[in-house]
Protein backbone atom coordinates (compact mmCIF):
# COMPACT_ATOMS: atom_id res chain seq x y z
CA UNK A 1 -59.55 58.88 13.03
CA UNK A 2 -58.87 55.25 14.90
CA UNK A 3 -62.83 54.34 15.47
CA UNK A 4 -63.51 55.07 11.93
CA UNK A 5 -60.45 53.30 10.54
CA UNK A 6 -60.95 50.12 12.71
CA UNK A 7 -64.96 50.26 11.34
CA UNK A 8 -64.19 50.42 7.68
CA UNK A 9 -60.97 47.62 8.34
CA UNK A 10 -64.06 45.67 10.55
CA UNK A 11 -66.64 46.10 7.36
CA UNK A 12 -64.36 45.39 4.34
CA UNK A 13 -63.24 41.83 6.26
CA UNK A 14 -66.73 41.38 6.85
CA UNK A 15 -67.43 42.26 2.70
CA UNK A 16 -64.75 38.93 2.30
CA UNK A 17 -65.92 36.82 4.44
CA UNK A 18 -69.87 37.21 2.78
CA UNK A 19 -68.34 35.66 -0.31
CA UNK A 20 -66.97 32.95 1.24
CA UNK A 21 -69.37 29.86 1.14
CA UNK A 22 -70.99 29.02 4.17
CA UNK A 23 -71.04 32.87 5.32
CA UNK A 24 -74.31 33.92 4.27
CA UNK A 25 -75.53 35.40 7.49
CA UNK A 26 -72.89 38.19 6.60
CA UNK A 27 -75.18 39.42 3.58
CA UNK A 28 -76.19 43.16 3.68
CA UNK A 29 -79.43 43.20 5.47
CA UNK A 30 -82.23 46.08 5.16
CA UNK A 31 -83.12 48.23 8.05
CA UNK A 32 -86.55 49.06 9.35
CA UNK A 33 -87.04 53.02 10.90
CA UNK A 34 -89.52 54.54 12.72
CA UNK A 35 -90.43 58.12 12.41
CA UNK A 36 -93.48 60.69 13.22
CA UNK A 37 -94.38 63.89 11.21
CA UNK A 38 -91.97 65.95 12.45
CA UNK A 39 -90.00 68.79 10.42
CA UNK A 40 -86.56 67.31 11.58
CA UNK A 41 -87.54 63.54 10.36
CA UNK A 42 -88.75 64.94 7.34
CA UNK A 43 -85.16 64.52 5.06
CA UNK A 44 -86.07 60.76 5.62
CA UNK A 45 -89.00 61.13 3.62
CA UNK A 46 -87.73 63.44 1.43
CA UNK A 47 -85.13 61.26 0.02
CA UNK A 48 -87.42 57.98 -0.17
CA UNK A 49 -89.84 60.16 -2.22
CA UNK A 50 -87.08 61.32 -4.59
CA UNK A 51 -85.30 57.96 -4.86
CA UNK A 52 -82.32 59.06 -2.98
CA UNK A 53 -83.23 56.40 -0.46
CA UNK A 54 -83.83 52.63 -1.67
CA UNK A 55 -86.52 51.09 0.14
CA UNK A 56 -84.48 47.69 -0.07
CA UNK A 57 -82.26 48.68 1.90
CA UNK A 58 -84.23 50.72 4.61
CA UNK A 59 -88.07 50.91 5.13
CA UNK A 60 -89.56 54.17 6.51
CA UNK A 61 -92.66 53.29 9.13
CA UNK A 62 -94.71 56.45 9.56
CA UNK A 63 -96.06 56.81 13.14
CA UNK A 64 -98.49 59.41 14.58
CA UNK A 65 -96.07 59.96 17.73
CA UNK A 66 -93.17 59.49 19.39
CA UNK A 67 -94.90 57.13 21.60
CA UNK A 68 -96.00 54.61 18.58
CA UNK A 69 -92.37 54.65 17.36
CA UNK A 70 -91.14 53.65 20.97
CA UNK A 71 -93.40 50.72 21.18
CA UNK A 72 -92.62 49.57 17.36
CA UNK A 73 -89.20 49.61 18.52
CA UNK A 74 -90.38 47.67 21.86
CA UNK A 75 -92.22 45.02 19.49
CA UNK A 76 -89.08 44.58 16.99
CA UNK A 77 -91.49 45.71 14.26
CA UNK A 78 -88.28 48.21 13.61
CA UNK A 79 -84.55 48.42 14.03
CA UNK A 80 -84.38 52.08 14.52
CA UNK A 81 -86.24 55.75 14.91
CA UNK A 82 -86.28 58.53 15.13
CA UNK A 83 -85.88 60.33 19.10
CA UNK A 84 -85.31 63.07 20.86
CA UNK A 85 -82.54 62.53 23.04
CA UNK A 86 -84.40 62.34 26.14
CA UNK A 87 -87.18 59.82 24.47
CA UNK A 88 -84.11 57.94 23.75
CA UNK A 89 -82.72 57.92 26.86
CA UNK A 90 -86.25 56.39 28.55
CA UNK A 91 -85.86 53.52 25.87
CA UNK A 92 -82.31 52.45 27.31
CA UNK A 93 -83.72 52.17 30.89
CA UNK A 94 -86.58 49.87 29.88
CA UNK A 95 -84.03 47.90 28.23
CA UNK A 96 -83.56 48.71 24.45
CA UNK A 97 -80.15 49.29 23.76
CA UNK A 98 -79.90 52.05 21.60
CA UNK A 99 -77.00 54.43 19.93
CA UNK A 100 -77.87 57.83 18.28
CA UNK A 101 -75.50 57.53 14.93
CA UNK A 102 -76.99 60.71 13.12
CA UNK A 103 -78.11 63.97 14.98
CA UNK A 104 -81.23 65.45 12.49
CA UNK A 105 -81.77 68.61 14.88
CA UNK A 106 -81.32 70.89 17.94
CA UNK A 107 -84.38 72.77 18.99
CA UNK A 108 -83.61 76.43 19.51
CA UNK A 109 -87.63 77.28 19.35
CA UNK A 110 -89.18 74.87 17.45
CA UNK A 111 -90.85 73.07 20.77
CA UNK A 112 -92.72 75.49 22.56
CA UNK A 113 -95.60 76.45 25.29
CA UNK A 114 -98.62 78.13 23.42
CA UNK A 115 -101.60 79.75 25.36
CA UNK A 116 -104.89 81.34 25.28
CA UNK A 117 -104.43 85.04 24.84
CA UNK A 118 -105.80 85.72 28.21
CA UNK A 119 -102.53 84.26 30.22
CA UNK A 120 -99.94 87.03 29.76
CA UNK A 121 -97.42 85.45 32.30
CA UNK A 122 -96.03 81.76 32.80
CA UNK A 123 -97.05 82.40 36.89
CA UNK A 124 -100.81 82.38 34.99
CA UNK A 125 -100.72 78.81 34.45
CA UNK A 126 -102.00 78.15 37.91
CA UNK A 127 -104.89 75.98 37.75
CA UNK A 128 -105.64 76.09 34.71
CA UNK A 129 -105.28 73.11 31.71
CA UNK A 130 -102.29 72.71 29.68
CA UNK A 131 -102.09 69.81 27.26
CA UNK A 132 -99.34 67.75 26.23
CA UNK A 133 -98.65 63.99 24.77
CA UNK A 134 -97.07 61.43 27.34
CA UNK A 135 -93.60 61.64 25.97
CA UNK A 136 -90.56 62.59 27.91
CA UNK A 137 -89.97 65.65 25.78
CA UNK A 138 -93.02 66.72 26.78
CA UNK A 139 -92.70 65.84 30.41
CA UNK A 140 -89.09 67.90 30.33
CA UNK A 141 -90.61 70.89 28.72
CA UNK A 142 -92.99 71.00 31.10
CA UNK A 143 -90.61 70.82 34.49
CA UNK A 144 -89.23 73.75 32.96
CA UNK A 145 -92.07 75.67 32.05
CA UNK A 146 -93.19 75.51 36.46
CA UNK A 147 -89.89 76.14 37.45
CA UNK A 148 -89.68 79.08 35.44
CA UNK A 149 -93.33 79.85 36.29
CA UNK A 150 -92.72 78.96 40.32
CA UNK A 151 -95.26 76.00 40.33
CA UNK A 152 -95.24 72.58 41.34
CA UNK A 153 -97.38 69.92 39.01
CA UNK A 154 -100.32 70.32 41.35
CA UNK A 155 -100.99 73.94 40.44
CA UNK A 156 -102.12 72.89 37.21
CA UNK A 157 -104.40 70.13 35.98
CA UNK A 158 -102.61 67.80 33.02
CA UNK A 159 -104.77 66.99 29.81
CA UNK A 160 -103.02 64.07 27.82
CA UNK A 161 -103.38 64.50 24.03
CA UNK A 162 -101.49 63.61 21.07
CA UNK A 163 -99.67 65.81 19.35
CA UNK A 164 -102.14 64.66 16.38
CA UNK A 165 -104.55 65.71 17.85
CA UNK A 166 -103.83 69.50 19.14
CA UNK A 167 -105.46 71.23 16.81
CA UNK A 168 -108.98 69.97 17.28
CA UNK A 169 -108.30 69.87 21.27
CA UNK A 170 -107.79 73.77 20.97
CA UNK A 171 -110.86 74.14 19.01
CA UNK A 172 -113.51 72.55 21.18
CA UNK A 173 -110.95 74.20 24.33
CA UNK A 174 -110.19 71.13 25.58
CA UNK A 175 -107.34 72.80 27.57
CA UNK A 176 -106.37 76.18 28.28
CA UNK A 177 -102.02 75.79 27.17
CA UNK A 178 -100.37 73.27 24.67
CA UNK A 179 -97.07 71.51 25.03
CA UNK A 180 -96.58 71.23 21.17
CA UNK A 181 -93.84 71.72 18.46
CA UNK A 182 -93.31 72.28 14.82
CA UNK A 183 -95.33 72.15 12.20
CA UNK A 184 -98.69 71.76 14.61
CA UNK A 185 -97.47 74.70 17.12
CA UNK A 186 -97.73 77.33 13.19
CA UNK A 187 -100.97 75.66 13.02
CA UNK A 188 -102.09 76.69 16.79
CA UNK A 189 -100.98 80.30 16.82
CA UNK A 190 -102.78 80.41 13.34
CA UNK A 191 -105.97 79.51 15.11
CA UNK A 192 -105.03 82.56 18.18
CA UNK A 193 -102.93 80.72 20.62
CA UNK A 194 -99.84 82.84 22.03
CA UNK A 195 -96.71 82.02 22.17
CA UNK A 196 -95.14 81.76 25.92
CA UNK A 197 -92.23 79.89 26.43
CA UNK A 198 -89.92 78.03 23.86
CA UNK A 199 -86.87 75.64 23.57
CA UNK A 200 -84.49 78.49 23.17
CA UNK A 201 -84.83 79.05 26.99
CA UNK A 202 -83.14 75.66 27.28
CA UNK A 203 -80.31 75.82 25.00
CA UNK A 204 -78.70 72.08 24.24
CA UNK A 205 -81.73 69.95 25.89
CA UNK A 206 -83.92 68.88 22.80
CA UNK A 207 -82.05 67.15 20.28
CA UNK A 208 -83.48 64.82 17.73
CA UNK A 209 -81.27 61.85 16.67
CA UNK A 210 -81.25 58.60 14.96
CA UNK A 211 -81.49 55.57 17.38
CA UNK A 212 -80.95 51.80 16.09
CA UNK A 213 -80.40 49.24 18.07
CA UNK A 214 -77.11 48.90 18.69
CA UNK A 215 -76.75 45.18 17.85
CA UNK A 216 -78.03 46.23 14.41
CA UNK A 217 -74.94 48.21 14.11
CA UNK A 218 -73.17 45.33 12.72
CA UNK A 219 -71.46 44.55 9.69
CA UNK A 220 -74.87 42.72 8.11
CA UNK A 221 -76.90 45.99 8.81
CA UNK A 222 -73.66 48.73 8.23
CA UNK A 223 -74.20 48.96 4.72
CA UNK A 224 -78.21 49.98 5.50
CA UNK A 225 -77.28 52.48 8.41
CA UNK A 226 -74.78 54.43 6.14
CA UNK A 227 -76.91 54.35 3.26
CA UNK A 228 -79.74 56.01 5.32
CA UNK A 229 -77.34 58.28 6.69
CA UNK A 230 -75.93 59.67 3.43
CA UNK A 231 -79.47 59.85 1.87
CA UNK A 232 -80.51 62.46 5.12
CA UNK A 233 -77.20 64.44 3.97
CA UNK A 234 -78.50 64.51 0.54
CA UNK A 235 -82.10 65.34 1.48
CA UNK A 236 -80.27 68.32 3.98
CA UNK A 237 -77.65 69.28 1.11
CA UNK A 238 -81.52 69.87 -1.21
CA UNK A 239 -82.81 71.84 1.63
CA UNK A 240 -80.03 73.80 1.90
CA UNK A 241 -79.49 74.71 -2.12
CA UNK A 242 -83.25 74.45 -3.08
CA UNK A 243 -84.89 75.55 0.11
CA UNK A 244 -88.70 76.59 -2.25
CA UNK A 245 -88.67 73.60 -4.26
CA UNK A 246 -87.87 71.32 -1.03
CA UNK A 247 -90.38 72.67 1.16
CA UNK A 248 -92.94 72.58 -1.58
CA UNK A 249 -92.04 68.50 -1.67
CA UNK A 250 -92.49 68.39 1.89
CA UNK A 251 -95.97 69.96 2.78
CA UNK A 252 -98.11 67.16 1.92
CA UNK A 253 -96.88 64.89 4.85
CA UNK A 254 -96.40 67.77 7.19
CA UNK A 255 -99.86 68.76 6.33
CA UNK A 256 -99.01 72.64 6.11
CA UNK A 257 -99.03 74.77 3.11
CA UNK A 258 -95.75 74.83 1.29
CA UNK A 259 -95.35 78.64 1.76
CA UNK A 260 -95.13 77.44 5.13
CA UNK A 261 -93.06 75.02 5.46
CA UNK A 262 -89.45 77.11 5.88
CA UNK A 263 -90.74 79.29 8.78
CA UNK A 264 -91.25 75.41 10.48
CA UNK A 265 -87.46 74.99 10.74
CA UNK A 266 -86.50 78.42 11.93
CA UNK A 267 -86.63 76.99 15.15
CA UNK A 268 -84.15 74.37 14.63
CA UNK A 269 -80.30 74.25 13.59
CA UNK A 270 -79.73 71.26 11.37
CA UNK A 271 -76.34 70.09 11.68
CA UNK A 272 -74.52 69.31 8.86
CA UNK A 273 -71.45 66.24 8.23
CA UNK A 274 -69.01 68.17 9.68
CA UNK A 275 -71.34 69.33 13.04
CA UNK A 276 -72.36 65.99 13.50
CA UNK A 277 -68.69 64.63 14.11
CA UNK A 278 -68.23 67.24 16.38
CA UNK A 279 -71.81 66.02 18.21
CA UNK A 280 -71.45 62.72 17.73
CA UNK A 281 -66.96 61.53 18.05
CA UNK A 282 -64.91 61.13 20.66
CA UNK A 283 -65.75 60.69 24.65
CA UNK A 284 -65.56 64.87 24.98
CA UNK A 285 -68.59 65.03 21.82
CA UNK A 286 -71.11 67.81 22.47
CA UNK A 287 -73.50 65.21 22.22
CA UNK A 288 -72.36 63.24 25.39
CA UNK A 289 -72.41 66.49 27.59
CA UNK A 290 -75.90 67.53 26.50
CA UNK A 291 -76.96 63.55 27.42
CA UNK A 292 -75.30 64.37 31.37
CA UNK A 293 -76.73 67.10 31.53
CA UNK A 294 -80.16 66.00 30.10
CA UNK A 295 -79.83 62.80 32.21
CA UNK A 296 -79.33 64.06 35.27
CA UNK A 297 -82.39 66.93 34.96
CA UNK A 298 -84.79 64.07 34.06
CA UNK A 299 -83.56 61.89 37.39
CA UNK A 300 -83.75 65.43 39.46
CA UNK A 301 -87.56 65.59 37.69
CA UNK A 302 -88.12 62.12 38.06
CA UNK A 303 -88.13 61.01 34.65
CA UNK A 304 -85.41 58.66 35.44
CA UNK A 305 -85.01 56.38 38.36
CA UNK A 306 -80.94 56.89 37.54
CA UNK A 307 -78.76 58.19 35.16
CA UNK A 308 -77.96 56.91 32.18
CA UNK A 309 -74.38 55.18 31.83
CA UNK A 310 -74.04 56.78 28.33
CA UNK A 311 -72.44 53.63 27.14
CA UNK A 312 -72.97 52.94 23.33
CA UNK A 313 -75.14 56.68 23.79
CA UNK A 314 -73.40 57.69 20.45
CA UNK A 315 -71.36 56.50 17.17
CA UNK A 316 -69.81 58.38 14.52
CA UNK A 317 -68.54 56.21 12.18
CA UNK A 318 -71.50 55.86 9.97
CA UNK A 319 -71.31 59.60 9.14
CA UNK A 320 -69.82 59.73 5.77
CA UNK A 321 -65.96 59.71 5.75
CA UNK A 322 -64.99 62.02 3.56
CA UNK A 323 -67.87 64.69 4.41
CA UNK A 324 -69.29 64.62 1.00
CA UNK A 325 -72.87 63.86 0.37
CA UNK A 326 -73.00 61.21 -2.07
């Protein structure tokens, strides 16, 4: 594969040049992430708690929401974080430049529309409350959910909530719907809300990826990126072979009991090395026709003023090389 040939030429005359005097600045730097409770983030954190990641090399930052990851990115407080691809895309047209080198997950359920037992149909929604967190993902989900329902935003009223916070905003009935996802939407339809509409309806729109900064991606901060990369791969590669013991490892963050933490990822597909290439390399990747497509739904819904170039949108060269998990 050229890219990934001229990278590893690019990063071994970069590993000279550090030990030349006077070349310092070339040293292997550490890399800073950002990253919510989310079931797809959670290999991160699996593999710093099991020392599969070094925390010299990368720092996790745990954030509440999407939203505090985008403005730790905004601040410089990170390099990276975690995104869906639509959250991502709303970061490059304030001005972050950003490339997804890792896709965690695709949503085939995961995100979803839960209700109050009472509204049987998506037409239903009329007037009543549905809440959601001011994210993009959220803002897509819900132009779907009217056009499938025949509404316009002004047939129902909009209750902004984090996604922390969903659980006691059901309680005390703060709205009548939730625009939520995995693991807080097990812990709504625990507590009687319905099921009504889901991310399978939308095949290929949600996808959660690692952003950095693209002038991270440099020969200082390589070493970081792939070493983050490979530790996902070997958090995944656990999941995969030790699905009980992992999800017992992971409950504590996602605050859900371990027995059920597996039915949390039913609703995504969680590509592996070989997937992501095929996501992620090359100018025909799956990855870059989800982004047009995605792209040009959030301008037609006017999450975008314009569509995105898709310049820099993606990298694969930080995958590992030989698709082993090491």
């Amino acid at each position: 594969m050229p890219v990934r040939r001229t990278f590893i030429k690019a990063l071994g005359s970069a590993v000279l040049a550090s030990s030349a005097p006077g070349c310092g600045w070339l040293t292997d730097k550490p890399i800073a992430i950002a990253a919510h409770v989310w079931v797809g983030y959670e290999s991160m954190f699996l593999a710093r708690n099991e020392g599969w990641l070094d925390t010299k090399k990368v720092s996790l930052l745990e954030t509440t929401n999407a939203t505090d990851s985008l403005s730790a990115l905004t601040d410089g407080r990170v390099d990276g974080a975690a995104l869906t691809l639509d959250e991502m895309l709303k970061a490059r047209e304030i001005g972050l430049p950003l490339t997804a080198v890792l896709v965690f997950d695709v949503s085939v359920g995961a995100d979803m529309l839960v209700v109050r037992p009472a509204i049987k149909h998506l037409a239903d929604l009329k007037g009543k409350r549905i809440g959601l967190e001011k994210s993009s993902v959220a803002a897509l989900l819900l132009s779907e959910i009217l056009l499938a329902a025949g509404l316009v935003p002004k047939d129902v009223e909009l209750i902004h909530v984090d996604v922390d916070k969903h659980r006691h905003a059901w309680r005390n009935k703060q709205a009548d719907a939730f625009i939520t996802y995995e693991p807080m939407a097990s812990q709504l339809l625990m507590d009687g809300a319905v099921k009504l509409f889901d991310s399978r309806k939308i095949p290929d729109t949600i996808v959660d990826v690692l952003a950095i900064r693209s002038d991270r991606l440099d020969p200082a901060h390589a070493g970081a990126v792939r070493h983050l990369v490979a530790a996902h791969f070997q958090a995944l590669d656990h999941l995969t072979r030790n699905p009980h013991d992992a999800a017992y490892r992971m409950a504590g963050r996602l605050g859900v009991p371990a027995r059920e933490v597996l039915s949390a990822f039913k609703g995504l597909l969680l590509p592996d090395v070989a997937h992501n290439f095929r996501l992620l390399a090359g100018g025909q990747s799956t990855l870059l026709a989800s982004a047009r497509k995605v792209s040009d739904n959030m301008v037609k819904g006017g999450l975008l003023r314009q569509q995105d170039t898709l310049i820099d949108l993606i990298r694969a060269d930080f995958l590992p090389d030989d698709g082993q998990v090491r």
